[in-house]
Protein backbone atom coordinates (compact mmCIF):
# COMPACT_ATOMS: atom_id res chain seq x y z
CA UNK A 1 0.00 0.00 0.00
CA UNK A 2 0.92 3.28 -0.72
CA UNK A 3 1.51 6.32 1.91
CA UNK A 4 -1.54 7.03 3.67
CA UNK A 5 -3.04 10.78 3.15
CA UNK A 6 -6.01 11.39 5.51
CA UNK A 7 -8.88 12.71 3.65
CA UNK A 8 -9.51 14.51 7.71
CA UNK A 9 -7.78 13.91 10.38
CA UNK A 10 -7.81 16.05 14.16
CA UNK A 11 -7.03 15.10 17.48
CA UNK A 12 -10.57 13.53 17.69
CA UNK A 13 -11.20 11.51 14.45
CA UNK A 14 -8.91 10.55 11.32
CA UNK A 15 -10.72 9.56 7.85
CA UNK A 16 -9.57 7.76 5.61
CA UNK A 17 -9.74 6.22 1.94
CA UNK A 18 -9.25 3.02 1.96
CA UNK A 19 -8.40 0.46 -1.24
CA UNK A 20 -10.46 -2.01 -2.51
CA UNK A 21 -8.52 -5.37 -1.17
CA UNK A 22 -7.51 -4.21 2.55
CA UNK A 23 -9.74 -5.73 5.32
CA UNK A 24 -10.90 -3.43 7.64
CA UNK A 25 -10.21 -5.59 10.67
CA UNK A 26 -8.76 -9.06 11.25
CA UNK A 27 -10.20 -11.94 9.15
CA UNK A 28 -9.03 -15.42 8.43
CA UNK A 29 -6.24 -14.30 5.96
CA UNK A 30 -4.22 -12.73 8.48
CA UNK A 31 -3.52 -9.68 6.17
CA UNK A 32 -2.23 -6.48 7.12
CA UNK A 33 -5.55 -4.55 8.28
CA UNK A 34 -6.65 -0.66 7.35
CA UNK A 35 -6.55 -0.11 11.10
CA UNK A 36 -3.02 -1.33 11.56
CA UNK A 37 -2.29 0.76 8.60
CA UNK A 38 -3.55 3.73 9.95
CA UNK A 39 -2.12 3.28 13.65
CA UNK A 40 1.54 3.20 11.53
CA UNK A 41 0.41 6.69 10.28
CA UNK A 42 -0.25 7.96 13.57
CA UNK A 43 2.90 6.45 15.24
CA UNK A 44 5.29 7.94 12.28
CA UNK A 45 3.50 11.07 11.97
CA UNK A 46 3.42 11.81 15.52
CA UNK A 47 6.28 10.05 16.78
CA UNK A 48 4.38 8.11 19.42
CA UNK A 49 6.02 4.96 21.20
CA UNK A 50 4.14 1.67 22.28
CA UNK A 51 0.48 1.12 21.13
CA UNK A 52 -1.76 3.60 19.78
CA UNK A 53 -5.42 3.92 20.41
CA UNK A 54 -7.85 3.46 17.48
CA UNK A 55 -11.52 3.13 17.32
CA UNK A 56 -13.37 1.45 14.59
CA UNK A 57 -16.62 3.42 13.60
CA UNK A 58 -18.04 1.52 11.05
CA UNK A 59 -16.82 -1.28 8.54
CA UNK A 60 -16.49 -1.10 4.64
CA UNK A 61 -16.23 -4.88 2.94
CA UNK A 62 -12.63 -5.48 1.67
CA UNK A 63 -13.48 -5.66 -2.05
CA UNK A 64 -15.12 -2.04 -1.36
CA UNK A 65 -12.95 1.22 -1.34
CA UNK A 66 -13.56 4.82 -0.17
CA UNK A 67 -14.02 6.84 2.75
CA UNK A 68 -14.12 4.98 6.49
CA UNK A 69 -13.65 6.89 10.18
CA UNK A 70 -11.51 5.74 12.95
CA UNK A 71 -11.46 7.29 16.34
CA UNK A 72 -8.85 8.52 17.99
CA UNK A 73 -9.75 8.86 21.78
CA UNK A 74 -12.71 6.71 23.62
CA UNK A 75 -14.40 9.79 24.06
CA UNK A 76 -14.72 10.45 19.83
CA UNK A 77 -15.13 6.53 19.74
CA UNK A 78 -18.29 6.57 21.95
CA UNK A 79 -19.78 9.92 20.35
CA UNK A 80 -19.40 8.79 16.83
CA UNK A 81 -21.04 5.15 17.68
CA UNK A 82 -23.95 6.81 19.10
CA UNK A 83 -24.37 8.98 15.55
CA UNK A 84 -24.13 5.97 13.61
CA UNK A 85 -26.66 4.39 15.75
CA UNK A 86 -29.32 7.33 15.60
CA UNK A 87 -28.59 7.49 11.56
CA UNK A 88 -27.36 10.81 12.25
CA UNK A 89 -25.00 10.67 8.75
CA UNK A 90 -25.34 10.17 5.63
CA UNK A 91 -23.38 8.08 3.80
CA UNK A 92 -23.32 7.99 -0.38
CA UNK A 93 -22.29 5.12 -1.91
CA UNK A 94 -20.86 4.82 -6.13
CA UNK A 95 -22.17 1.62 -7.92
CA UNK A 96 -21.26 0.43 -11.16
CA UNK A 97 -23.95 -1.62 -12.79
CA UNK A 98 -24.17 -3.34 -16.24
CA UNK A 99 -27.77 -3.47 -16.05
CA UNK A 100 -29.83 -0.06 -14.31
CA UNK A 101 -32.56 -1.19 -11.75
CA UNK A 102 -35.99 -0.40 -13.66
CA UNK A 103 -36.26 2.91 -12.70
CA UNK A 104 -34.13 5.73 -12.84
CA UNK A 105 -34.58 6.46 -9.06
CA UNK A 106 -36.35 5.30 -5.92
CA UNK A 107 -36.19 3.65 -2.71
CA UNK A 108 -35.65 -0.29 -2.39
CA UNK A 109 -36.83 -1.93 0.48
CA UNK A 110 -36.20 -5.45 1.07
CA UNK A 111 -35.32 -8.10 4.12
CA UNK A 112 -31.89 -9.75 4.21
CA UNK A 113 -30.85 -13.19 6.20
CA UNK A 114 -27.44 -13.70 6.63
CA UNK A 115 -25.56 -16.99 6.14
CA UNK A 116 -22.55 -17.11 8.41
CA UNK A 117 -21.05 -19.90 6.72
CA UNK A 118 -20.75 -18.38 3.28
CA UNK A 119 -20.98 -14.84 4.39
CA UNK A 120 -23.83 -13.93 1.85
CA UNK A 121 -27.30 -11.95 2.59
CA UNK A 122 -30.08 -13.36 0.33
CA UNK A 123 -32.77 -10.90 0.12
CA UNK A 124 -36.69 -11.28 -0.38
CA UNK A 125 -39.51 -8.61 -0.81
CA UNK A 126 -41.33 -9.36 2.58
CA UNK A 127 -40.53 -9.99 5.74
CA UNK A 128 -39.30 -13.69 6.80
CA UNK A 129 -38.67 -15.77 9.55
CA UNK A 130 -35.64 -13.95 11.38
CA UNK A 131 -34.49 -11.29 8.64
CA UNK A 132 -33.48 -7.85 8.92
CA UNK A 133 -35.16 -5.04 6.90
CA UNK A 134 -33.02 -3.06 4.86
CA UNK A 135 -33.78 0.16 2.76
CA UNK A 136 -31.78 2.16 0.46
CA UNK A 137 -32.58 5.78 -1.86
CA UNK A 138 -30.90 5.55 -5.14
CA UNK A 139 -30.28 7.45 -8.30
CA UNK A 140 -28.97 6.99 -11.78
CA UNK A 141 -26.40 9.79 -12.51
CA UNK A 142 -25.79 8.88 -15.70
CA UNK A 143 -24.42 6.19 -18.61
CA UNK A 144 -20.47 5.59 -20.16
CA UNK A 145 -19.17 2.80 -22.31
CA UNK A 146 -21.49 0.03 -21.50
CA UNK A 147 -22.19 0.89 -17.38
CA UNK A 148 -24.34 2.62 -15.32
CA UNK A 149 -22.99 4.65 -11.98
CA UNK A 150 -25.50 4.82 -9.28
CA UNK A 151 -25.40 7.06 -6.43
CA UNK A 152 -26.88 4.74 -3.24
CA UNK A 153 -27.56 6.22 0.20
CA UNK A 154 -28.24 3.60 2.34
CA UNK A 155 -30.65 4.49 5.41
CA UNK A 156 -30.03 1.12 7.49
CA UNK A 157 -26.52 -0.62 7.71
CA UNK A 158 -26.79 -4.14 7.12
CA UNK A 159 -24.09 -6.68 6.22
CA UNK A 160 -24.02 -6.51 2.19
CA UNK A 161 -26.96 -4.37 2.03
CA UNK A 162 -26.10 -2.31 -1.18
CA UNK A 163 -24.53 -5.40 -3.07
CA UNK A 164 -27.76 -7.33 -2.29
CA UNK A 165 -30.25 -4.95 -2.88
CA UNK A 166 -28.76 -4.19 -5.95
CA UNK A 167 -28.56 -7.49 -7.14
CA UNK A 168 -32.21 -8.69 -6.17
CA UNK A 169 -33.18 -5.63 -7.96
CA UNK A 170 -31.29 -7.56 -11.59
CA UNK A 171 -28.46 -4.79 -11.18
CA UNK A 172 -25.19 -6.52 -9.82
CA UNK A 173 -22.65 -4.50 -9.28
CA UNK A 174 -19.44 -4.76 -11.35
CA UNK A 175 -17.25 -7.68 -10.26
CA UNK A 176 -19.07 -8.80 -6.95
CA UNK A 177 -19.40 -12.58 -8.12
CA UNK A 178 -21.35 -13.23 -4.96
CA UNK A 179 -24.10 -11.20 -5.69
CA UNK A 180 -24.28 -12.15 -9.70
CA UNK A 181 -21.88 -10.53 -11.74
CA UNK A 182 -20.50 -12.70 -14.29
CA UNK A 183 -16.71 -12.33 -14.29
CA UNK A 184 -14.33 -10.23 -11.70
CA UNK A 185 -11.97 -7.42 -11.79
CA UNK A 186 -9.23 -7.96 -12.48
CA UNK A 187 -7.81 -6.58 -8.71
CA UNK A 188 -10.80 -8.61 -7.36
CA UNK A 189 -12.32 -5.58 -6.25
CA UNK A 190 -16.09 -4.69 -6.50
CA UNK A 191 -17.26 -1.46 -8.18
CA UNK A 192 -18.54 0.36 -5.15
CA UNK A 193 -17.00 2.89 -3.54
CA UNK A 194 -18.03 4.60 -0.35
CA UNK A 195 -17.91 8.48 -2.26
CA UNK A 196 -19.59 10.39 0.47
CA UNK A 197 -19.71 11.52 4.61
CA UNK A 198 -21.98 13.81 5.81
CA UNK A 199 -22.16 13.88 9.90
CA UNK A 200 -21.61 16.75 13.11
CA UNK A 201 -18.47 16.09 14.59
CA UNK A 202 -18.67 14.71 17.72
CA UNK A 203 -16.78 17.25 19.57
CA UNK A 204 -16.50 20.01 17.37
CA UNK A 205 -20.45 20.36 16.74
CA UNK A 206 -19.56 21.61 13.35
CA UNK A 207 -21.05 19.23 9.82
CA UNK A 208 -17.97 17.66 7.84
CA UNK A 209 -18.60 16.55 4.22
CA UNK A 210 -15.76 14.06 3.59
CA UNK A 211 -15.33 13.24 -0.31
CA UNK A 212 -13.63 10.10 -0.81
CA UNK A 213 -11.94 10.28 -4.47
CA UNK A 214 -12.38 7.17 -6.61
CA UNK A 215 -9.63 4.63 -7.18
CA UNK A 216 -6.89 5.78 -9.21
CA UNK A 217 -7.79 3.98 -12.58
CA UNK A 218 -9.20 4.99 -15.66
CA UNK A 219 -12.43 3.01 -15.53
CA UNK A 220 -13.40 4.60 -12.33
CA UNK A 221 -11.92 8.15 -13.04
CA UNK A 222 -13.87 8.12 -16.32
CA UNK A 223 -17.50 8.28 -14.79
CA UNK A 224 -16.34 11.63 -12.42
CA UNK A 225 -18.18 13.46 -15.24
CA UNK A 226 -21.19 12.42 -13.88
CA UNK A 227 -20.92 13.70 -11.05
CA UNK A 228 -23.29 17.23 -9.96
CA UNK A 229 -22.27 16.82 -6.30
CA UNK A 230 -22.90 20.55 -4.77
CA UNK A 231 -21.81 21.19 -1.63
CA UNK A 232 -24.31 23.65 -1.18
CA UNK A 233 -27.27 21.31 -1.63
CA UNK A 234 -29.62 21.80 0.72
CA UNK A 235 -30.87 18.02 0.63
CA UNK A 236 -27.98 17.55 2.40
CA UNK A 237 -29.53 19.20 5.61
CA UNK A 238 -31.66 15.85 5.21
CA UNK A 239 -30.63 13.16 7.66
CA UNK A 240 -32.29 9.66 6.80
């Protein structure tokens, strides 16, 4: 991995944009984590000795790239949990689809069940015997060589939610061979990317917009044309 550049970072919370490929936390390959990466950032750029205290907010899947938050002190780590919990943030997802759902835009609501032992969601249209309900906004932002990009904001935060949803709806997302697509990328990434944070910071009481730029190859860079993001836009003020 290449040098880490926060997208923010204070004494309180440090973002970050993380490649497709990197597990967020410990899994069964033993790989170097995002966390461990970003603890070596901290201990270089601040010259701090022994262990360093890090807080996981939330989790991105390790095919997925883009923007993730880590806490720095217990007091950020608690504060920031309790956001995510109300659904005080928005979060705006990229998706890269072959196929476009069947409507331009719309909200998707479905129920998921998790299988532990393959780590998949399948997804159904009602509500079954111990499954989760999950709902999503999305919009079509527009159409290059072949794909779709969707812009997803998810309102609940289940396991797989986007890739499932997505799928169920006949639109898997580019290279995510669990949820239907064909072949994979060649990295053995998917083609979502977590674009978008919109929160208050826990301390600061002040709203951060974090923009997480795509990964640094052509098919991805090619669809930031599409893109109308204002920063301005009141919709924004809207918390799901």
């Amino acid at each position: 991995m290449a040098r880490l550049y926060p997208l923010y970072e204070d004494n309180h919370l440090i973002i970050v944009n993380k490649p497709a490929g990197i597990p967020v936390q410990p899994d069964e390959s033993n790989d170097k984590t995002m966390s461990d990466y970003v603890k070596d950032y901290i201990k270089q750029q601040y010259n701090k000795p022994g262990d360093v205290f890090l807080g996981t907010v939330h989790r991105l899947d390790r095919p997925v790239s883009g923007a993730i938050v880590f806490a720095r002190t217990s007091k950020a780590l608690e504060r920031m949990n309790e956001i995510f919990r109300k659904r005080q943030v928005q979060k705006t997802y990229w998706a890269l689809v072959a196929k476009r759902p069947e409507y331009e835009s719309g909200k998707m609501t479905n129920w998921l069940i998790k299988d532990e032992k393959t780590n998949t969601v399948a997804c159904f249209d009602e509500d079954m015997e111990g499954s989760q309900k999950a709902e999503l906004y999305y919009r079509t932002l527009g159409k290059l060589n072949g794909f779709w990009l969707l812009e997803v904001n998810p309102i609940t935060g289940r396991s797989h939610q986007i890739r499932a949803q997505l799928s169920h709806a006949g639109a898997p997302i580019r290279g995510d061979l669990k949820y239907g697509y064909p072949k994979p990328n060649e990295d053995r990434s998917i083609c979502l990317h977590a674009r978008r944070l919109w929160f208050m910071h826990p301390v600061k009481k002040e709203p951060l917009i974090i923009t997480a730029g795509v990964p640094e190859i052509p098919f991805w860079e090619q669809f930031l044309t599409l893109d109308d993001f204002d920063p301005k836009d009141k919709s924004l003020d809207f918390i799901y």
